[in-house]
N, C-alpha and C. Protein backbone atom coordinates (compact mmCIF):
# COMPACT_ATOMS: atom_id res chain seq x y z
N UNK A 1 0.84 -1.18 0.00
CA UNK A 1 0.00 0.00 0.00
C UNK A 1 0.88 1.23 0.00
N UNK A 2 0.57 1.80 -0.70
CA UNK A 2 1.21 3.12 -0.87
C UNK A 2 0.79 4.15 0.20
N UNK A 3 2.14 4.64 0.87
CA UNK A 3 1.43 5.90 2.00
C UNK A 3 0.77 7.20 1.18
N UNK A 4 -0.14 7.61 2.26
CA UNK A 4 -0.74 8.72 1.81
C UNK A 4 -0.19 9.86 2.80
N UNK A 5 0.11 11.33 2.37
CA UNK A 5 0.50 12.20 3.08
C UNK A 5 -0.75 12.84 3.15
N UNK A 6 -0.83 13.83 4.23
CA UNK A 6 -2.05 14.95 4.00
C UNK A 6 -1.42 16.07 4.80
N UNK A 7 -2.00 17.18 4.51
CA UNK A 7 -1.61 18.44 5.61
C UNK A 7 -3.37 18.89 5.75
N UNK A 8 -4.08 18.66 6.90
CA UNK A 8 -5.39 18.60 7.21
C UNK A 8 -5.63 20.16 7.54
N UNK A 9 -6.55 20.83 7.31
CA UNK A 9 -7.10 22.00 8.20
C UNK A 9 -7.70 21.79 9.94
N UNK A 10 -7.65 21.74 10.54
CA UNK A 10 -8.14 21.12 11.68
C UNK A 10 -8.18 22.43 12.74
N UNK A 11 -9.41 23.67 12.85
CA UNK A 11 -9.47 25.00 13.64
C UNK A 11 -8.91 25.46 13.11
N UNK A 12 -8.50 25.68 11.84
CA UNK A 12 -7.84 26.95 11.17
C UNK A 12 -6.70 26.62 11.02
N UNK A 13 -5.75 25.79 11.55
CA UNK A 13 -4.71 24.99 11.63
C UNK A 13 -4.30 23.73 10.65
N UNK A 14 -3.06 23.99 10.01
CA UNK A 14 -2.97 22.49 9.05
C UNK A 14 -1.98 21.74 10.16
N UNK A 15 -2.77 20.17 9.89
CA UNK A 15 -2.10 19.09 10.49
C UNK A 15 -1.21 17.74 10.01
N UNK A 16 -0.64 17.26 10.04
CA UNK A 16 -0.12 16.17 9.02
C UNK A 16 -0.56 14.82 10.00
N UNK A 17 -1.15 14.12 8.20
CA UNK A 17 -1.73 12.66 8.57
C UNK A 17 -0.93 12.11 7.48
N UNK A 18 -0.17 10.79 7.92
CA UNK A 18 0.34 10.23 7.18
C UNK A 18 -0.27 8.52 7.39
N UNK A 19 -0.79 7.80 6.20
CA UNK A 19 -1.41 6.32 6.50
C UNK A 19 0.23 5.50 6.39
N UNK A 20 -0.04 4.48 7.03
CA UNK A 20 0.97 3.51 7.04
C UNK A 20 0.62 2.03 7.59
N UNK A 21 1.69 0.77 7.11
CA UNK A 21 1.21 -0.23 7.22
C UNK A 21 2.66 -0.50 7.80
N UNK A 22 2.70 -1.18 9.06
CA UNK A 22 3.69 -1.56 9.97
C UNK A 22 4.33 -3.33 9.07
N UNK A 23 5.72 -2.62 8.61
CA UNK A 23 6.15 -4.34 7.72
C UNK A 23 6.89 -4.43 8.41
N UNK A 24 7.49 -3.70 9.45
CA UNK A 24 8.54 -4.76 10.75
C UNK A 24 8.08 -6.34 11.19
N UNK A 25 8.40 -7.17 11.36
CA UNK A 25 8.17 -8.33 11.67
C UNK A 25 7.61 -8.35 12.79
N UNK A 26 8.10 -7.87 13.84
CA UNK A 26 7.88 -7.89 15.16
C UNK A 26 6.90 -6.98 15.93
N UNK A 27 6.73 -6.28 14.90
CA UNK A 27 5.80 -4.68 15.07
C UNK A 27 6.53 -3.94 16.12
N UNK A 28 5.81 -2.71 16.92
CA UNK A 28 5.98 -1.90 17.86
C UNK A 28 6.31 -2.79 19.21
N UNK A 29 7.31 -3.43 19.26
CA UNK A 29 7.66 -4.04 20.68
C UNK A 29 8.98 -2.91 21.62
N UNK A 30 9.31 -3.69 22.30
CA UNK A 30 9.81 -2.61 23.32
C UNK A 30 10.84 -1.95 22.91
N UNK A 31 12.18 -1.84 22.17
CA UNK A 31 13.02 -1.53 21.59
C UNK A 31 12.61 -0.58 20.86
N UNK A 32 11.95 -0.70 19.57
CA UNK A 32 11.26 0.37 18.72
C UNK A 32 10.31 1.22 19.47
N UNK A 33 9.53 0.53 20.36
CA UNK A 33 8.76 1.73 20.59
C UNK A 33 9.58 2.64 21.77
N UNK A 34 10.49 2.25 22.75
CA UNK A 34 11.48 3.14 23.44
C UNK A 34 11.99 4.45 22.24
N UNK A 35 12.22 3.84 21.09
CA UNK A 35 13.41 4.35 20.39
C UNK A 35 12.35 5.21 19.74
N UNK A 36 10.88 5.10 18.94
CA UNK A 36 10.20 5.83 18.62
C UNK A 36 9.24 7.04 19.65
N UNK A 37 9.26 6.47 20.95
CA UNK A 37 9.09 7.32 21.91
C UNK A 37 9.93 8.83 22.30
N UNK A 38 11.05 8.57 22.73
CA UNK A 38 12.34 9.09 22.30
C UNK A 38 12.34 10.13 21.41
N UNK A 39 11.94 9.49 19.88
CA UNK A 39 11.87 10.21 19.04
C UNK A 39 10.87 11.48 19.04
N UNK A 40 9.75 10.88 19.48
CA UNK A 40 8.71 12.14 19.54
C UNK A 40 8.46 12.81 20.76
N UNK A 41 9.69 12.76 21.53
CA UNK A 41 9.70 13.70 22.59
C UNK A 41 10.54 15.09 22.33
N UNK A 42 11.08 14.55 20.78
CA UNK A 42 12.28 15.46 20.53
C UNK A 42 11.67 16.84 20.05
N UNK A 43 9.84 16.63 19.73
CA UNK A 43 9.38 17.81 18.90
C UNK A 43 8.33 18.19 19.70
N UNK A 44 8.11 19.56 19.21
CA UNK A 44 6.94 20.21 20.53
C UNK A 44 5.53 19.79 20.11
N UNK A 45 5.36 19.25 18.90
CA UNK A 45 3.77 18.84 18.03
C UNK A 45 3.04 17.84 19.03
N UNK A 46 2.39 17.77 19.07
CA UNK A 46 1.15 16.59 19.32
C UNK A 46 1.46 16.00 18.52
N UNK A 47 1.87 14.67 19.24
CA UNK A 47 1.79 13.49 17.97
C UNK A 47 1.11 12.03 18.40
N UNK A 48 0.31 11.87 17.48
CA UNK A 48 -0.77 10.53 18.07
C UNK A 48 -0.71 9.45 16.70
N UNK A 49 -0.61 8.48 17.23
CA UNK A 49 -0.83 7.33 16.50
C UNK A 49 -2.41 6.47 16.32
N UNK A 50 -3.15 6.56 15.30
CA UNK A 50 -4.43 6.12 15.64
C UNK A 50 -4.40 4.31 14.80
N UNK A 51 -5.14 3.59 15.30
CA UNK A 51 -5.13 2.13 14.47
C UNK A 51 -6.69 2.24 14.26
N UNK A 52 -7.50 1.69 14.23
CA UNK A 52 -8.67 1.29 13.77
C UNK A 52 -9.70 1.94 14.87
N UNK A 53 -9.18 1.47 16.15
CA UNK A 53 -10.31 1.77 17.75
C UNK A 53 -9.34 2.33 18.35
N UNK A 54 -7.99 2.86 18.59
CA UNK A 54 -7.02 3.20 19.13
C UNK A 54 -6.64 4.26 19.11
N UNK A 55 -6.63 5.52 20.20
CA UNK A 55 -5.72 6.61 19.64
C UNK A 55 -4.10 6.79 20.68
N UNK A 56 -2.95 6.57 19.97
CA UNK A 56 -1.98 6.34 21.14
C UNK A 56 -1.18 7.53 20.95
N UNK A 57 -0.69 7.91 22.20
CA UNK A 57 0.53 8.68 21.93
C UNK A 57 1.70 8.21 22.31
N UNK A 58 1.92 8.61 21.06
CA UNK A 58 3.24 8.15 20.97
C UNK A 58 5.07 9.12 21.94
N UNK A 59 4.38 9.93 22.51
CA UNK A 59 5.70 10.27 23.40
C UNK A 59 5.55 9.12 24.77
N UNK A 60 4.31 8.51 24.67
CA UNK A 60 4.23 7.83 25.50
C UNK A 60 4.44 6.40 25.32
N UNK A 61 6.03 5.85 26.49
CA UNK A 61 6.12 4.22 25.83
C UNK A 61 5.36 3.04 26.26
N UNK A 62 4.43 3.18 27.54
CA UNK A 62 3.73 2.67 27.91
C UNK A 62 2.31 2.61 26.70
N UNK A 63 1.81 3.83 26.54
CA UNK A 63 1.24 4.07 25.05
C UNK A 63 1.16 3.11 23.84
N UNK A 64 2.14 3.45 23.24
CA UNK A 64 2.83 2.47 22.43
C UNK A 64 2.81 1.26 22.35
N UNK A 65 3.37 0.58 23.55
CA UNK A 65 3.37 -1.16 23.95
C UNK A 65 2.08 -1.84 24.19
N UNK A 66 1.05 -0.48 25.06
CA UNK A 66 -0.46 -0.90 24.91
C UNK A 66 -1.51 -1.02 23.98
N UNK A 67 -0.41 -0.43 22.66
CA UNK A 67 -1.40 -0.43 21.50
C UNK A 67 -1.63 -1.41 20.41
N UNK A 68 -0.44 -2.33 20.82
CA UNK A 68 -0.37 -3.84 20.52
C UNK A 68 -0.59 -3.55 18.97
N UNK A 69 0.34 -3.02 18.30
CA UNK A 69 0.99 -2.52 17.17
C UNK A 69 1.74 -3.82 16.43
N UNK A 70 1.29 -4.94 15.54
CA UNK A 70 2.39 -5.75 15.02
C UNK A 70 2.18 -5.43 13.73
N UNK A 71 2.86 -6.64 13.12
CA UNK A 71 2.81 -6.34 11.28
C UNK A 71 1.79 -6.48 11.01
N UNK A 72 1.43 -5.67 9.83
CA UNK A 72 0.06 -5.94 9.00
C UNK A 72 -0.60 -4.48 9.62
N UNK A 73 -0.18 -3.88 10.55
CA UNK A 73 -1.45 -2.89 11.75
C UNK A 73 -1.24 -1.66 10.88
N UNK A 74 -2.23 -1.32 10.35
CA UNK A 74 -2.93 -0.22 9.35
C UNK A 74 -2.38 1.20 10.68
N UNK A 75 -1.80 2.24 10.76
CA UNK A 75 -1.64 3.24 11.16
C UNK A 75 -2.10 4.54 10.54
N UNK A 76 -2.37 5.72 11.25
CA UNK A 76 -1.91 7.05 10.95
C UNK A 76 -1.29 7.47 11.84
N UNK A 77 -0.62 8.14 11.36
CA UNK A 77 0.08 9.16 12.05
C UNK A 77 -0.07 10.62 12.11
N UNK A 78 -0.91 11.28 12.88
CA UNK A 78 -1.65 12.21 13.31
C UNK A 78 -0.65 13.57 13.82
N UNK A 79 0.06 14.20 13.72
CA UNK A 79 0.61 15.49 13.96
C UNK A 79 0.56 17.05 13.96
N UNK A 80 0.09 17.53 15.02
CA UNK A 80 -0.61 18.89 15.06
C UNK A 80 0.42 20.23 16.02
N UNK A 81 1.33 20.82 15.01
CA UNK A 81 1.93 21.40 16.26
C UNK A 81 3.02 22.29 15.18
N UNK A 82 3.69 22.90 15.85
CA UNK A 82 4.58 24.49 15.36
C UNK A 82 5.94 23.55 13.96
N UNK A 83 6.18 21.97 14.23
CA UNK A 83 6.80 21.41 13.75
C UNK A 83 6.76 20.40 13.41
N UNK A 84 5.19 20.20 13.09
CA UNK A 84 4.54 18.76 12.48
C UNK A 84 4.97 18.43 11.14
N UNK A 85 5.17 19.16 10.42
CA UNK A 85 6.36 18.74 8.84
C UNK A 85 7.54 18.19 9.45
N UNK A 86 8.29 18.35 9.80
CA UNK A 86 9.55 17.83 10.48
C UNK A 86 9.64 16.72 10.91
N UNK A 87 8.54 16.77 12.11
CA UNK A 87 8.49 15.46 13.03
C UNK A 87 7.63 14.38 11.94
N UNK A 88 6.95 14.91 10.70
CA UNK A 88 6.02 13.83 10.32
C UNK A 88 6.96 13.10 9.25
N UNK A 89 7.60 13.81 8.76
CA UNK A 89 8.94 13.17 7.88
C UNK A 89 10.05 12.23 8.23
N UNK A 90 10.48 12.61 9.81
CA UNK A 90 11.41 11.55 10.73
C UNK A 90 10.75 10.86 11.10
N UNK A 91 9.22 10.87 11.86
CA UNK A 91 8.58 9.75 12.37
C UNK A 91 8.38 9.05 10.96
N UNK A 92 7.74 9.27 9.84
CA UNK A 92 7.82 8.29 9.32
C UNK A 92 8.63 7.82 8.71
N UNK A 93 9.92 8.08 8.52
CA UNK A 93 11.37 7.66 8.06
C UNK A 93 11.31 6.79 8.70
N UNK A 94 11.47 6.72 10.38
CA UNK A 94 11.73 5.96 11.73
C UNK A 94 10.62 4.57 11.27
N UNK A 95 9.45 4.68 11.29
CA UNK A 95 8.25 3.60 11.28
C UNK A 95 8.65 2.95 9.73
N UNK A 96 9.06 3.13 8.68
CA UNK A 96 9.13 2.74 7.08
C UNK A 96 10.84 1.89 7.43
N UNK A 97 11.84 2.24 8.27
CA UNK A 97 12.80 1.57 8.06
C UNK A 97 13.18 0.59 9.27
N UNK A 98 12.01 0.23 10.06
CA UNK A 98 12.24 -0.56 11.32
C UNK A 98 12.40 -2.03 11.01
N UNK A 99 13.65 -2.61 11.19
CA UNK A 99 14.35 -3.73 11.39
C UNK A 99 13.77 -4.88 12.00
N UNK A 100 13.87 -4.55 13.19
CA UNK A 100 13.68 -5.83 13.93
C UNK A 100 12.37 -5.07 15.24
């Protein structure tokens, strides 16, 4: 599946939604999601991860691990904040090249 980018209006405000399909093997387990946690503490945006019934945040690693994230798990990636281009380009760099 091909990702989709968006920059949303959301209160007068544009937001970035990016769709994604988790092909890590192992999905969001503790390693990646420490390391993607981490990551989105580095930017001042709101950043939320939604799955189907789920909305997680992701600065949060407890978050993350509860959202029982494996392969195949349909994502967006939801970003609303002074540096949501930035963070939506590394977060999804980070989620598109996860290993193990």
């Amino acid at each position: 599946m091909k990702a989709q980018i968006k920059l949303k209006q959301s209160g007068g405000a544009d937001m970035y939604e990016k769709e994604m399909i988790i092909k890590n093997k192992t999905g969001l387990h503790a390693r990646p999601a420490t390391d993607l946690s981490t990551l989105c503490q580095t930017y001042e945006s709101d950043i939320k991860i939604r799955t189907n019934d789920t909305e997680i945040d992701s600065k949060s690693i407890i978050s993350i691990l509860s959202g029982g994230i494996c392969k195949g798990t349909k994502i967006k990636l939801v970003i609303n904040g002074t540096d949501e281009k930035e963070a939506g380009e590394k977060i999804s760099e980070f989620i598109e090249n996860l290993k193990e």
